[in-house]
Structures are given as structure tokens and as C-alpha cells.
PDB file of N, CA and C in Angstrom:
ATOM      1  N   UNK A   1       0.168  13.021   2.842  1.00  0.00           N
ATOM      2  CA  UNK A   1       0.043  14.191   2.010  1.00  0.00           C
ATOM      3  C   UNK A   1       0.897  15.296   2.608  1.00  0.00           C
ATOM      4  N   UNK A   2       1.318  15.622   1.231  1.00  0.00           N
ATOM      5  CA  UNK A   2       2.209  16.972   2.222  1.00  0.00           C
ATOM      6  C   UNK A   2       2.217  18.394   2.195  1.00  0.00           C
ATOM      7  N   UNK A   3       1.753  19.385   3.107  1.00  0.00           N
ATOM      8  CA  UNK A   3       0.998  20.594   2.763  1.00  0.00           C
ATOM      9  C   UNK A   3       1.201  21.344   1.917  1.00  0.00           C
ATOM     10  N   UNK A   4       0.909  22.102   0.877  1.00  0.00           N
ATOM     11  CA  UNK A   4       1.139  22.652  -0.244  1.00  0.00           C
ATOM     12  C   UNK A   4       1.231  22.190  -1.565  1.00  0.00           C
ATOM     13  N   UNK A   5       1.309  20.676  -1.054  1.00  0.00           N
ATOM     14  CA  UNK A   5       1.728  19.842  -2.881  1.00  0.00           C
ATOM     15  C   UNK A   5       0.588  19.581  -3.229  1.00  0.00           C
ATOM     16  N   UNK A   6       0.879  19.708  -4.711  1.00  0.00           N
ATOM     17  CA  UNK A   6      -0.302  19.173  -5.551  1.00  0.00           C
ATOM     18  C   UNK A   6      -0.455  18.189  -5.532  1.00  0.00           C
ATOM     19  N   UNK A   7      -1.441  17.250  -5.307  1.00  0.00           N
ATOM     20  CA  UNK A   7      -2.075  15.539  -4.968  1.00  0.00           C
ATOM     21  C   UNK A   7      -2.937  15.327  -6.414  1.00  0.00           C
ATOM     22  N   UNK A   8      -2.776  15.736  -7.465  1.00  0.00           N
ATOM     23  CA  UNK A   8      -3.743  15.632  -8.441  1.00  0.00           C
ATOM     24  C   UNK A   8      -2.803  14.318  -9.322  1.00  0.00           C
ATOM     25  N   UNK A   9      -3.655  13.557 -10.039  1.00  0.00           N
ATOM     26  CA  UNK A   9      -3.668  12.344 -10.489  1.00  0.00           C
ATOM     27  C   UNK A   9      -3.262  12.704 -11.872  1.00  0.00           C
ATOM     28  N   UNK A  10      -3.805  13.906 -12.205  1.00  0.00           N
ATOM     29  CA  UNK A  10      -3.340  14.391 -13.711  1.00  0.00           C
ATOM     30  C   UNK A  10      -2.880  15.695 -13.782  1.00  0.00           C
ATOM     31  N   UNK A  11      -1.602  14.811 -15.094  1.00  0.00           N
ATOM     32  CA  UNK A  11      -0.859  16.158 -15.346  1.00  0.00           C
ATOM     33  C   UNK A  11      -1.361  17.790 -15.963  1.00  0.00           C
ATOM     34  N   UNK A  12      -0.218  18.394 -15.348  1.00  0.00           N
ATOM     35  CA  UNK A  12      -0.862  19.974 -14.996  1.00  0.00           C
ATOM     36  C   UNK A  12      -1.934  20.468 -16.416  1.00  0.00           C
ATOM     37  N   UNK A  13      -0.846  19.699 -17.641  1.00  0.00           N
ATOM     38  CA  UNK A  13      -1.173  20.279 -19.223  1.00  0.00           C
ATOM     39  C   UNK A  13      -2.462  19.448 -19.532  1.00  0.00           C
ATOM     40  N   UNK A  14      -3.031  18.468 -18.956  1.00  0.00           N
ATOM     41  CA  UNK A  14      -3.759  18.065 -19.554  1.00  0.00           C
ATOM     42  C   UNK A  14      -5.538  18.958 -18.703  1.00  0.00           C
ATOM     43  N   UNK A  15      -4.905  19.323 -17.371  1.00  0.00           N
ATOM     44  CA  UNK A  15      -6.010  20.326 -16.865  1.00  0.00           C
ATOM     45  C   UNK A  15      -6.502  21.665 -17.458  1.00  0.00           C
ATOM     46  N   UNK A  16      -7.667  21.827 -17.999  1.00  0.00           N
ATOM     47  CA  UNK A  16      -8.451  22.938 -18.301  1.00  0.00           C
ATOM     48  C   UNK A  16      -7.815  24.167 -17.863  1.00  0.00           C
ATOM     49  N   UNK A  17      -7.653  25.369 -18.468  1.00  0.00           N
ATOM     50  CA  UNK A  17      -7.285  26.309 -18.032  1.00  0.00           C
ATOM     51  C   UNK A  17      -7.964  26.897 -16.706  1.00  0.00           C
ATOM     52  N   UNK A  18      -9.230  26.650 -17.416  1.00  0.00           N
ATOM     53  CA  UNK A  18     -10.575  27.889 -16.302  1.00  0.00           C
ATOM     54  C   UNK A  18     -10.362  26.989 -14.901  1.00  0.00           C
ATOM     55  N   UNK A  19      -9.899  25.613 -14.931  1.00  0.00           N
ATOM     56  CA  UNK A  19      -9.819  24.917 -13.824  1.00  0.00           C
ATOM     57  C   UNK A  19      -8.339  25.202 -12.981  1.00  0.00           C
ATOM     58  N   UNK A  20      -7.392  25.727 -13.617  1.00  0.00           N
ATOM     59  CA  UNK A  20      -5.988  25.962 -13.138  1.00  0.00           C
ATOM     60  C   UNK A  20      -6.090  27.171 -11.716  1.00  0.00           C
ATOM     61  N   UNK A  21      -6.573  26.531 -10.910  1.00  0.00           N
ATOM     62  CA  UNK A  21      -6.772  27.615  -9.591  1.00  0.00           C
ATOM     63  C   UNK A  21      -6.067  26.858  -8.316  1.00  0.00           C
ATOM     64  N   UNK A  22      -6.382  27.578  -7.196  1.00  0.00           N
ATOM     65  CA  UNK A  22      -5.342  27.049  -6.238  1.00  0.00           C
ATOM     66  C   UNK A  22      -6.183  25.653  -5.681  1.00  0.00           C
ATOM     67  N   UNK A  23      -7.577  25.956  -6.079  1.00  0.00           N
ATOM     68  CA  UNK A  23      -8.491  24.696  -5.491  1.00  0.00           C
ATOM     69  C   UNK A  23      -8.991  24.484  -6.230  1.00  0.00           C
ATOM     70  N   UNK A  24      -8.758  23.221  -6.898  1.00  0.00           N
ATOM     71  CA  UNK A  24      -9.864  21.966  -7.823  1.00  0.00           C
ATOM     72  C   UNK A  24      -9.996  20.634  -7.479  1.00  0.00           C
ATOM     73  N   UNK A  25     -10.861  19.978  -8.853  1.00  0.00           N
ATOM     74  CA  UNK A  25     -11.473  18.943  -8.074  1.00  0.00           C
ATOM     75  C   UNK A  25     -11.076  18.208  -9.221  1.00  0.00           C
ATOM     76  N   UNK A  26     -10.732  17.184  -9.693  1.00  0.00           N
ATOM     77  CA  UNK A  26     -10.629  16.172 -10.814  1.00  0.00           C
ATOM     78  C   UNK A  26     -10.886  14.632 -10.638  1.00  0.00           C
ATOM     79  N   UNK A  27     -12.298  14.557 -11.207  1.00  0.00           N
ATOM     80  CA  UNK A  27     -12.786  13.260 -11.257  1.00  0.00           C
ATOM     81  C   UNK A  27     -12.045  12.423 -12.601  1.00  0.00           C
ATOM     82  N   UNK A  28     -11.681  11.405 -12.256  1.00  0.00           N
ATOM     83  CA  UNK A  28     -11.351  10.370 -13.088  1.00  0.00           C
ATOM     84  C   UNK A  28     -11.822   9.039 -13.673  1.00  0.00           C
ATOM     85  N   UNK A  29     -12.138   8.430 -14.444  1.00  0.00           N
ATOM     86  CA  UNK A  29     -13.210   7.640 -15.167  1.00  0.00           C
ATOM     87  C   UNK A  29     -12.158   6.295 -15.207  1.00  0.00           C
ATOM     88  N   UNK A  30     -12.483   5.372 -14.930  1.00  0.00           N
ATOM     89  CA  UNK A  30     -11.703   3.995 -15.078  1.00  0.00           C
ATOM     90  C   UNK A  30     -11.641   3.835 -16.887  1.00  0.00           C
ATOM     91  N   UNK A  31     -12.617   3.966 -17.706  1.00  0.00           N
ATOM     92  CA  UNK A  31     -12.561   4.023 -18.858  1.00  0.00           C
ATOM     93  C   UNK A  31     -11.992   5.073 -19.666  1.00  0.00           C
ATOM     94  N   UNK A  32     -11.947   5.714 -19.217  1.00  0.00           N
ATOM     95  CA  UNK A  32     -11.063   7.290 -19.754  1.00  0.00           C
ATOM     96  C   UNK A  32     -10.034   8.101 -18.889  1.00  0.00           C
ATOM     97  N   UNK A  33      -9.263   7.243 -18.760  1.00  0.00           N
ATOM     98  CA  UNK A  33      -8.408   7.916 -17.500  1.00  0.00           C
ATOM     99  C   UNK A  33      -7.877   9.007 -18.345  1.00  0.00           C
ATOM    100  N   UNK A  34      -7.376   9.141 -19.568  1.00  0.00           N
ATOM    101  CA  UNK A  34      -6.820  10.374 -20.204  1.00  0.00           C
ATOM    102  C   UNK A  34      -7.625  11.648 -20.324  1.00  0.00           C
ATOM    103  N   UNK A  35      -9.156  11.221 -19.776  1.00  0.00           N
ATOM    104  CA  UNK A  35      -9.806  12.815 -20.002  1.00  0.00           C
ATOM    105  C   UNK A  35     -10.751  13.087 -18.668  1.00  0.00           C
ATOM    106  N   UNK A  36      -9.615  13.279 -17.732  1.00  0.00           N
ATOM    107  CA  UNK A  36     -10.258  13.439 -16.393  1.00  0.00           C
ATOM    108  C   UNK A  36     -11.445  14.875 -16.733  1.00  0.00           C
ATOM    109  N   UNK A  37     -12.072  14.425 -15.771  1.00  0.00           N
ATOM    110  CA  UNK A  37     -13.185  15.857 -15.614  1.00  0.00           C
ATOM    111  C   UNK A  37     -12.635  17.125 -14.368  1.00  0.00           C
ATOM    112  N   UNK A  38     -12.511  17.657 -14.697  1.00  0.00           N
ATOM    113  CA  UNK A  38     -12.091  19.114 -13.717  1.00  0.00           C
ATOM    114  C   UNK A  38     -13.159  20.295 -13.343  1.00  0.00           C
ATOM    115  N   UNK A  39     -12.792  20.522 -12.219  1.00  0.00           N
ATOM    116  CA  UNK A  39     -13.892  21.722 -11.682  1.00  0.00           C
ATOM    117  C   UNK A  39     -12.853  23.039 -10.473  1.00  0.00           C
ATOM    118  N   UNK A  40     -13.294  23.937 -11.483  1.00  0.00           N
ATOM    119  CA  UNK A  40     -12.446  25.111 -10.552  1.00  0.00           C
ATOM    120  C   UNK A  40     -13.424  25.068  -9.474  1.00  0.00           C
ATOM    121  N   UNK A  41     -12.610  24.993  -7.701  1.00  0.00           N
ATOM    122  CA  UNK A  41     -13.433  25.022  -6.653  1.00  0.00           C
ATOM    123  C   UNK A  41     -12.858  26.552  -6.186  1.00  0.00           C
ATOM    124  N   UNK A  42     -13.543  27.649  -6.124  1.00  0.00           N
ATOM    125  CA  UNK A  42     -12.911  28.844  -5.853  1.00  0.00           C
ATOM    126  C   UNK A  42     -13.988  29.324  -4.673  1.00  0.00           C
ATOM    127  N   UNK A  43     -13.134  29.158  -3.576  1.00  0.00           N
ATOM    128  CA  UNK A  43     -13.329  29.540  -2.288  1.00  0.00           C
ATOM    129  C   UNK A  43     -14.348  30.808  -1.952  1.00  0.00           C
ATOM    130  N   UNK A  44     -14.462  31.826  -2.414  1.00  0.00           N
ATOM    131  CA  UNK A  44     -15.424  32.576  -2.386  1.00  0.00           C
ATOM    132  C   UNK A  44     -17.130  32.100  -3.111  1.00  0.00           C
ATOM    133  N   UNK A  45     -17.271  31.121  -3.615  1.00  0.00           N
ATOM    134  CA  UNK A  45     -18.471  30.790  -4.057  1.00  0.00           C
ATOM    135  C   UNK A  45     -18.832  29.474  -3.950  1.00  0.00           C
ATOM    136  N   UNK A  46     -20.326  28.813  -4.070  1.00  0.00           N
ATOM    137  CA  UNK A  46     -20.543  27.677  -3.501  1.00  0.00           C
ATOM    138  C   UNK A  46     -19.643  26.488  -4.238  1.00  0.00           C
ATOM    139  N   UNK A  47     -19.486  25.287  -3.631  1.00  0.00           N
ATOM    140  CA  UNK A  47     -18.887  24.573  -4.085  1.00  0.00           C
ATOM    141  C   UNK A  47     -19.451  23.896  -5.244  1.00  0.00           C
ATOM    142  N   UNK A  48     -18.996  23.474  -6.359  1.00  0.00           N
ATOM    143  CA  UNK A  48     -18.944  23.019  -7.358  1.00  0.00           C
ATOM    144  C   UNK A  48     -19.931  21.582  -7.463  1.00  0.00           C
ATOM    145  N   UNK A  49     -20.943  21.300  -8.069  1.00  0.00           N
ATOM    146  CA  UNK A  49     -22.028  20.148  -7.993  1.00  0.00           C
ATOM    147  C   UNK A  49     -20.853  19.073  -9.316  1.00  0.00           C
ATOM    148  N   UNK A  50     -20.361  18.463  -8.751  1.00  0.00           N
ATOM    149  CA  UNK A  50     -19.609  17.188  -9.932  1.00  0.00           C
ATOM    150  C   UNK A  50     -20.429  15.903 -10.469  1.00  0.00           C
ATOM    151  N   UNK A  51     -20.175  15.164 -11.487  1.00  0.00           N
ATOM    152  CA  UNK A  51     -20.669  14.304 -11.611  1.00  0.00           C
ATOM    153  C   UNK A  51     -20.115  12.942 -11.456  1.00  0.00           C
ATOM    154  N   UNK A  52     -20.446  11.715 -10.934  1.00  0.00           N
ATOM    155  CA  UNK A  52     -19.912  10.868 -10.282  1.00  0.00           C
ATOM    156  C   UNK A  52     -20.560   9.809 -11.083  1.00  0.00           C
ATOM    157  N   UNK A  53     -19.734   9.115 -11.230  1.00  0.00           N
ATOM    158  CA  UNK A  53     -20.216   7.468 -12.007  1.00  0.00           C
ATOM    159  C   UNK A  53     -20.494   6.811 -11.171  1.00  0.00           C
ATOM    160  N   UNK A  54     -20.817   5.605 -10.226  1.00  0.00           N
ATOM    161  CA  UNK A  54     -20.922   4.456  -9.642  1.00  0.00           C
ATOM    162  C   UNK A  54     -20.823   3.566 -10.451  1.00  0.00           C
ATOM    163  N   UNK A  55     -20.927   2.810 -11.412  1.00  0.00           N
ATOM    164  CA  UNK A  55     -20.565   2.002 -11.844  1.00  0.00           C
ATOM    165  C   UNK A  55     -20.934   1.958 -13.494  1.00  0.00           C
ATOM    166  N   UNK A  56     -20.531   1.483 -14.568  1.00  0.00           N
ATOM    167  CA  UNK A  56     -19.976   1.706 -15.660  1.00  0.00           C
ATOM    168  C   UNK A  56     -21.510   1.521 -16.540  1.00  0.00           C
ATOM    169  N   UNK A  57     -22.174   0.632 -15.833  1.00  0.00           N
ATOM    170  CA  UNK A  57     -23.773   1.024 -16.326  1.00  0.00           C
ATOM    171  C   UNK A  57     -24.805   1.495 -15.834  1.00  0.00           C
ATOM    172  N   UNK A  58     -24.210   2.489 -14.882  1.00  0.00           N
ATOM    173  CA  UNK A  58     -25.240   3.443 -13.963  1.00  0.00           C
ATOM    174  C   UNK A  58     -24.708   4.943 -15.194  1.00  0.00           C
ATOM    175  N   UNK A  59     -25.798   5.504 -14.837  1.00  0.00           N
ATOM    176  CA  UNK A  59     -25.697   6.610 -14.971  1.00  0.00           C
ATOM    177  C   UNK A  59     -25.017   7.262 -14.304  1.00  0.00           C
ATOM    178  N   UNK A  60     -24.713   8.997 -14.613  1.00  0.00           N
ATOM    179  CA  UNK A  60     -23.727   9.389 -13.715  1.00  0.00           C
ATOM    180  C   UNK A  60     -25.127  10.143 -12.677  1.00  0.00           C
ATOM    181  N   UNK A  61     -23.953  10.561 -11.200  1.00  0.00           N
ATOM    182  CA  UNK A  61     -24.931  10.764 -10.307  1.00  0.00           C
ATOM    183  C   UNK A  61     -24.674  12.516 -10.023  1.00  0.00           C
ATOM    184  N   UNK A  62     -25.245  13.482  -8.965  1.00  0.00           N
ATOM    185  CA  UNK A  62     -24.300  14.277  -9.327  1.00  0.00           C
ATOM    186  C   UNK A  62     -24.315  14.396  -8.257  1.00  0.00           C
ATOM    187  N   UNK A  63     -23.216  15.290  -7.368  1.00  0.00           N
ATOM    188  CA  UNK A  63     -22.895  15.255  -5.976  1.00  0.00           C
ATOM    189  C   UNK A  63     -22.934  16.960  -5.708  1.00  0.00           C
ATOM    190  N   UNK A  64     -23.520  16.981  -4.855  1.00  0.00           N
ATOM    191  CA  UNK A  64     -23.722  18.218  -4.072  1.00  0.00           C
ATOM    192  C   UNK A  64     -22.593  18.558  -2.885  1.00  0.00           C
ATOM    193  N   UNK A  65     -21.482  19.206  -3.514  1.00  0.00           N
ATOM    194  CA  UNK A  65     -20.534  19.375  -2.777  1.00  0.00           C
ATOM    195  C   UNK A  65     -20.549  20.366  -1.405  1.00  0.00           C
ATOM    196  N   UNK A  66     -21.426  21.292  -1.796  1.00  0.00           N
ATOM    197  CA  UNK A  66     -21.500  22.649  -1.229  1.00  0.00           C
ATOM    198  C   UNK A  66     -22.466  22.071  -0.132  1.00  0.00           C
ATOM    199  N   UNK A  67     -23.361  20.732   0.111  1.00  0.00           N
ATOM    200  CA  UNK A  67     -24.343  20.755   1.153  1.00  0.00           C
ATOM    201  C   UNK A  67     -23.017  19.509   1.873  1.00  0.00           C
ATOM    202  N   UNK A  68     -21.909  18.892   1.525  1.00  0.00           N
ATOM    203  CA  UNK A  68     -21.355  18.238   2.301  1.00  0.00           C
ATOM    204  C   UNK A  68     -20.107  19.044   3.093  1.00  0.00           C
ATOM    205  N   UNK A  69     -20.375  19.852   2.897  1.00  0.00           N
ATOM    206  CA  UNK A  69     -19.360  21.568   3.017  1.00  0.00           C
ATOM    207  C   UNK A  69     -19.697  21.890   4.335  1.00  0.00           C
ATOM    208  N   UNK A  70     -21.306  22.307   3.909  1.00  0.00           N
ATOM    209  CA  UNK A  70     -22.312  22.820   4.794  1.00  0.00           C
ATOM    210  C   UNK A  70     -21.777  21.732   6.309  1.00  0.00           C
ATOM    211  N   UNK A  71     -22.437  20.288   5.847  1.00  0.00           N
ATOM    212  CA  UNK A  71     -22.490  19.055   7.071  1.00  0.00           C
ATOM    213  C   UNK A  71     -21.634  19.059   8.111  1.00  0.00           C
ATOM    214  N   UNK A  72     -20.131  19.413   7.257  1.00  0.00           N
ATOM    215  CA  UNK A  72     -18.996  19.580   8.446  1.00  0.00           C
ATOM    216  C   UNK A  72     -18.391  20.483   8.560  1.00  0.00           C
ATOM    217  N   UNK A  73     -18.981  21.655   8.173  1.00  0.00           N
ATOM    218  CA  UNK A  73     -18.416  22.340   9.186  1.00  0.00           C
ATOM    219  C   UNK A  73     -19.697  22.662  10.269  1.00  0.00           C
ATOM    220  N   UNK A  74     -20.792  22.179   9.941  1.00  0.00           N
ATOM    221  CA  UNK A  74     -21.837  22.231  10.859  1.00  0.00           C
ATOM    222  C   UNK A  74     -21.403  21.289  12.299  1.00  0.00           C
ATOM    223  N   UNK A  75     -21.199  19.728  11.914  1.00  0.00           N
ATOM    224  CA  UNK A  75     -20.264  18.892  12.666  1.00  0.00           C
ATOM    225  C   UNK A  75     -19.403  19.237  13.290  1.00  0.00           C
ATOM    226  N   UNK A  76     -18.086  19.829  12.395  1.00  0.00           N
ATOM    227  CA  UNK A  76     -17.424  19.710  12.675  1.00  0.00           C
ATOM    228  C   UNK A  76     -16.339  21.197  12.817  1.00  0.00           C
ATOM    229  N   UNK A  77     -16.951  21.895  12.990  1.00  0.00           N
ATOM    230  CA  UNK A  77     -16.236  23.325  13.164  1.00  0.00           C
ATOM    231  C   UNK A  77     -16.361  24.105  14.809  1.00  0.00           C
ATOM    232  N   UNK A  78     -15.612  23.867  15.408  1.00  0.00           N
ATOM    233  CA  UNK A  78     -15.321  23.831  16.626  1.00  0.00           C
ATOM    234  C   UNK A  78     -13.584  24.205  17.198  1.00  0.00           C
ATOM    235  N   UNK A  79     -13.354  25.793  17.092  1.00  0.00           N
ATOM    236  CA  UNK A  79     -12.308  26.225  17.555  1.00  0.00           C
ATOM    237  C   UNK A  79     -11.578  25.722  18.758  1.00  0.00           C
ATOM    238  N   UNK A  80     -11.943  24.919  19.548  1.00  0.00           N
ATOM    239  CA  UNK A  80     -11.211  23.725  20.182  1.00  0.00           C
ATOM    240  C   UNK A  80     -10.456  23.164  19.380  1.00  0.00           C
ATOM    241  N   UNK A  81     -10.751  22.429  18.764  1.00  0.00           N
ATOM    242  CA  UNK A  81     -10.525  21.185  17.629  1.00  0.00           C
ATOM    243  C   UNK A  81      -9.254  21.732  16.472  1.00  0.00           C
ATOM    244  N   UNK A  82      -9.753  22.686  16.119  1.00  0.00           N
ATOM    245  CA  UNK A  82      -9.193  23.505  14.818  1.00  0.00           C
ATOM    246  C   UNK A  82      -8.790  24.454  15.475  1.00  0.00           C
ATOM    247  N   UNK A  83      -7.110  24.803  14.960  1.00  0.00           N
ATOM    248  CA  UNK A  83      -6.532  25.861  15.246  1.00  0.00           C
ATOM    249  C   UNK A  83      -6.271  27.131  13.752  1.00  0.00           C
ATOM    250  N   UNK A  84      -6.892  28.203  13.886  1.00  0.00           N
ATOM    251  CA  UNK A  84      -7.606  28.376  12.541  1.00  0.00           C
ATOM    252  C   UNK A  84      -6.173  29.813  12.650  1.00  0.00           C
ATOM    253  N   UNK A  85      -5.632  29.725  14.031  1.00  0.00           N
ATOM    254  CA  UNK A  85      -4.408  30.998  13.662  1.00  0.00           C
ATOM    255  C   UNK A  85      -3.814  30.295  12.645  1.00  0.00           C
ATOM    256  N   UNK A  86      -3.183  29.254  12.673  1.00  0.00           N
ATOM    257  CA  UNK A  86      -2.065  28.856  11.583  1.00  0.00           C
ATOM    258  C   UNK A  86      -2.498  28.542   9.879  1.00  0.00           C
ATOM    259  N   UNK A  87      -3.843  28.751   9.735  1.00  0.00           N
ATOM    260  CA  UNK A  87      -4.211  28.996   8.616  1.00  0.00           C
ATOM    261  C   UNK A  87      -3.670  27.682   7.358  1.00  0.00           C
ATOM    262  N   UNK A  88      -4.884  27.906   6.239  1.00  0.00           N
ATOM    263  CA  UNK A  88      -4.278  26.818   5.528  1.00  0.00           C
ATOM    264  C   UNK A  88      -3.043  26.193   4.744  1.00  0.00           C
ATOM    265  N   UNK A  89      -2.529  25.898   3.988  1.00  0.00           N
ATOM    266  CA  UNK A  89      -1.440  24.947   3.575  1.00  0.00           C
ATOM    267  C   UNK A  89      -1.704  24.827   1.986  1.00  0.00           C
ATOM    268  N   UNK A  90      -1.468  25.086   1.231  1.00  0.00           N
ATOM    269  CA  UNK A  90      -0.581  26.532   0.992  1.00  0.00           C
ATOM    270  C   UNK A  90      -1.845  27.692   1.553  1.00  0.00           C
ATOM    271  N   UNK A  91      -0.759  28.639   1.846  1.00  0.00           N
ATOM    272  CA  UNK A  91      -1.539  30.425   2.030  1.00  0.00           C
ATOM    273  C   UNK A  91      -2.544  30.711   1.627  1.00  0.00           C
ATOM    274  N   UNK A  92      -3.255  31.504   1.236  1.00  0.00           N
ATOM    275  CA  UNK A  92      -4.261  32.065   0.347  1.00  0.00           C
ATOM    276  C   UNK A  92      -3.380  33.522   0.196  1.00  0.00           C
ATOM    277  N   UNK A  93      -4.394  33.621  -1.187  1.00  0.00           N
ATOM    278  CA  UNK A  93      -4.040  35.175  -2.181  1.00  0.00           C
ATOM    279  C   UNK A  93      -4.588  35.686  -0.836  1.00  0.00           C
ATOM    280  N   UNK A  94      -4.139  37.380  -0.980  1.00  0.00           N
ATOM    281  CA  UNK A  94      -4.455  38.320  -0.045  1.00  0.00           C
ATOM    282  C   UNK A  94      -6.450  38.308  -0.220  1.00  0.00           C
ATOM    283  N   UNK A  95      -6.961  38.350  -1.350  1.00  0.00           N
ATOM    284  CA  UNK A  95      -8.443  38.297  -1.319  1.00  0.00           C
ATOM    285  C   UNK A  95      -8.790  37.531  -1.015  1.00  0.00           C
ATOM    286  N   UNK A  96      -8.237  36.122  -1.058  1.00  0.00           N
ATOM    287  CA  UNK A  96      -9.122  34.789  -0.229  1.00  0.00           C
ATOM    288  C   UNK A  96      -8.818  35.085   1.359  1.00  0.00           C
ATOM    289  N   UNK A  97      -7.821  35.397   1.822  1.00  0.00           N
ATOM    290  CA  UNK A  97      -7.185  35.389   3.072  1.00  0.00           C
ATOM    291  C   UNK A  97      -8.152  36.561   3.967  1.00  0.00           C
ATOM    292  N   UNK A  98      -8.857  37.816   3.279  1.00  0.00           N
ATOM    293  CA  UNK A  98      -9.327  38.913   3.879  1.00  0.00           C
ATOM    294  C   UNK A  98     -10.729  37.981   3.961  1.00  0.00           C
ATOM    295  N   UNK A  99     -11.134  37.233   2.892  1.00  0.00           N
ATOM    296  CA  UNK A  99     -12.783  37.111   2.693  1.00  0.00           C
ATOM    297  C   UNK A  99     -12.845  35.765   4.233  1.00  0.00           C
ATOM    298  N   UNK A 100     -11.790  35.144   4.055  1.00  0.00           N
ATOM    299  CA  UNK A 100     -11.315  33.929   5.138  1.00  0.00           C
ATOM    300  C   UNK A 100     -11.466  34.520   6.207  1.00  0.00           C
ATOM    301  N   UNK A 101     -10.845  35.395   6.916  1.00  0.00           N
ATOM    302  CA  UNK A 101     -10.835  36.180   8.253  1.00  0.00           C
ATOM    303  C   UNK A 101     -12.112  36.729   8.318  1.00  0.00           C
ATOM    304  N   UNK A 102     -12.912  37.274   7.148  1.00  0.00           N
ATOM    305  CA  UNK A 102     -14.164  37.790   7.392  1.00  0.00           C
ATOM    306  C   UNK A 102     -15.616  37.144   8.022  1.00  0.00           C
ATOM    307  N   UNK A 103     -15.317  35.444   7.077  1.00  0.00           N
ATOM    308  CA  UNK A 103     -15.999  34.325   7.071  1.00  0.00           C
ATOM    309  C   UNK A 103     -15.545  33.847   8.717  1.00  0.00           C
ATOM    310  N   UNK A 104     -14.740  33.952   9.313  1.00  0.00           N
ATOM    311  CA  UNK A 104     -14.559  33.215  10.610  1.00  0.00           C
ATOM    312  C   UNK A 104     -15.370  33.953  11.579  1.00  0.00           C
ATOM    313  N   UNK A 105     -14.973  35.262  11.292  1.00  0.00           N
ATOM    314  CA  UNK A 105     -15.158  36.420  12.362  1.00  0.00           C
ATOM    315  C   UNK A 105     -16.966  36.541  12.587  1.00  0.00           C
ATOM    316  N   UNK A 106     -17.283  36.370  11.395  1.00  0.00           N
ATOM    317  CA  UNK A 106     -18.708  36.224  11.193  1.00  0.00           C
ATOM    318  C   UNK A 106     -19.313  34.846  11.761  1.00  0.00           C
ATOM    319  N   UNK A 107     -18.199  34.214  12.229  1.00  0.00           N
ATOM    320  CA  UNK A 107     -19.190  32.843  13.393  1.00  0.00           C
ATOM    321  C   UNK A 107     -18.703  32.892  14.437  1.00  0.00           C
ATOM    322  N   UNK A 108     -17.909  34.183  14.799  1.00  0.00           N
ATOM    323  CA  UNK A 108     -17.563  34.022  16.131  1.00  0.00           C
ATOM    324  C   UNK A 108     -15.781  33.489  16.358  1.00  0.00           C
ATOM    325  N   UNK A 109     -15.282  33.358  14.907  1.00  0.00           N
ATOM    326  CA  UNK A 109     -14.154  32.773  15.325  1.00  0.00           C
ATOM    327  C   UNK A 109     -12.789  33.677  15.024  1.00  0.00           C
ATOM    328  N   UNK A 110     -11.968  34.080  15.932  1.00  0.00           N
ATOM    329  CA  UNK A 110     -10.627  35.379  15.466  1.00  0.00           C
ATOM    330  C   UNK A 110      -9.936  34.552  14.868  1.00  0.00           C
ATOM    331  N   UNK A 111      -8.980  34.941  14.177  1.00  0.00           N
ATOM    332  CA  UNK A 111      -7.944  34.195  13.264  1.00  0.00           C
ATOM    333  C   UNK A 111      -6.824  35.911  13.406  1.00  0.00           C
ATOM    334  N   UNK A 112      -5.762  35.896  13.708  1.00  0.00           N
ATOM    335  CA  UNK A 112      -5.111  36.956  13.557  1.00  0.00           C
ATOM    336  C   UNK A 112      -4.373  37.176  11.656  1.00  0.00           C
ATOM    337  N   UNK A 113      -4.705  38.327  11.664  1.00  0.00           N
ATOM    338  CA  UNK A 113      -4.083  38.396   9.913  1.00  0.00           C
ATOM    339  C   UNK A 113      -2.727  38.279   9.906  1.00  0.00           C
ATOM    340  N   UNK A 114      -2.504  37.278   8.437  1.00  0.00           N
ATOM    341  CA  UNK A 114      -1.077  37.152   8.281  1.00  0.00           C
ATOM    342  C   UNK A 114      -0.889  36.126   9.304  1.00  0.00           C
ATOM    343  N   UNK A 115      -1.832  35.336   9.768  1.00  0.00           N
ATOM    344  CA  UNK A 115      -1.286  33.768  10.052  1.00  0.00           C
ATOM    345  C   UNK A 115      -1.147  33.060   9.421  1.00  0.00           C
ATOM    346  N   UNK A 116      -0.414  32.235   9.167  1.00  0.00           N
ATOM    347  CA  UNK A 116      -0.076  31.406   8.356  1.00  0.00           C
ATOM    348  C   UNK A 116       0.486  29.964   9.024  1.00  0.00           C
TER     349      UNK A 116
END
């Protein structure tokens, strides 16, 4: 994967407007690959609950994104590990980027502004 590119499976026109953000999620259906499901994931609020098929005569299931959010960075958030100056891939808008530095600083972690 390569930082900044879009990795999405479907084309831009066939994605929902309200979903056209810098972070989404698009589930895809083996039976309906032409009408993927989309979810604007917008960084200032909890993550998005999707619905997930397992198999074609299950029901759908729904996934709690925001408590597997929670798991690792509970796990796995450890300024050793993660170097959080160089910031994510692509940038963030100036309001995600202030609320980002706010969110670190508030666990203890500096990030200098305008890292990138």
C-alpha cells in the first residue's frame, strides 16, 4: 500500500456523496459487487458500527468498529513503537490535525505541529 492512495475497490462515482471524506469504509457483497455499502469514518467522532455478512445465508452481523479502535490503541499505543511526529499519510485538514495533537497530548503523548 502506498501512503496517501486510495485502496478502495470501488469507483469514486459510484461512492455516496455523504461518504466522500478523507476516511471511509466500503463493504462489498460477493452478490452485489456493484452496490458496495459505504460509511463516512470522520475522525472526530466514534467510529462507524457496519454491517457484515458471513455467509450468504447468515444474516448480516454488525461490527462495532469504535470498541476495536478502543482494543488497540489500548494494546497497542505505545510512543516507543509509534512515531506520532511524522504524522499520518495523507495529512489531515488543519481541524483534524489541531483535534489530533489535542487527542495525543491528552494521553501524555507530544506530536510537534505541522509534522507531517
Amino acid at each position: 500500500m502506498v501512503p496517501g492512495v486510495w485502496t478502495d475497490f470501488v469507483d469514486e462515482q459510484r461512492i455516496p456523496f455523504q461518504c466522500r471524506s478523507p476516511y471511509r469504509i466500503c463493504v462489498g457483497r460477493a452478490e452485489r459487487p456493484e452496490r458496495p455499502e459505504c460509511y463516512a469514518a470522520i475522525l472526530q467522532n466514534a467510529s462507524p458500527r457496519i454491517r457484515i455478512l458471513l455467509r450468504s445465508d447468515d444474516q448480516d452481523v454488525v461490527l462495532y468498529l469504535q470498541a476495536l479502535v478502543a482494543r488497540i490503541w489500548d494494546d497497542g499505543a505505545d510512543e516507543k513503537r509509534i512515531d506520532y511526529a511524522r504524522g499520518p499519510a495523507p495529512g489531515l485538514n488543519p481541524t483534524d490535525e489541531t483535534w489530533m495533537i489535542e487527542l495525543l497530548a491528552d494521553h501524555g503523548i507530544a506530536r510537534p505541529r505541522g509534522a507531517t
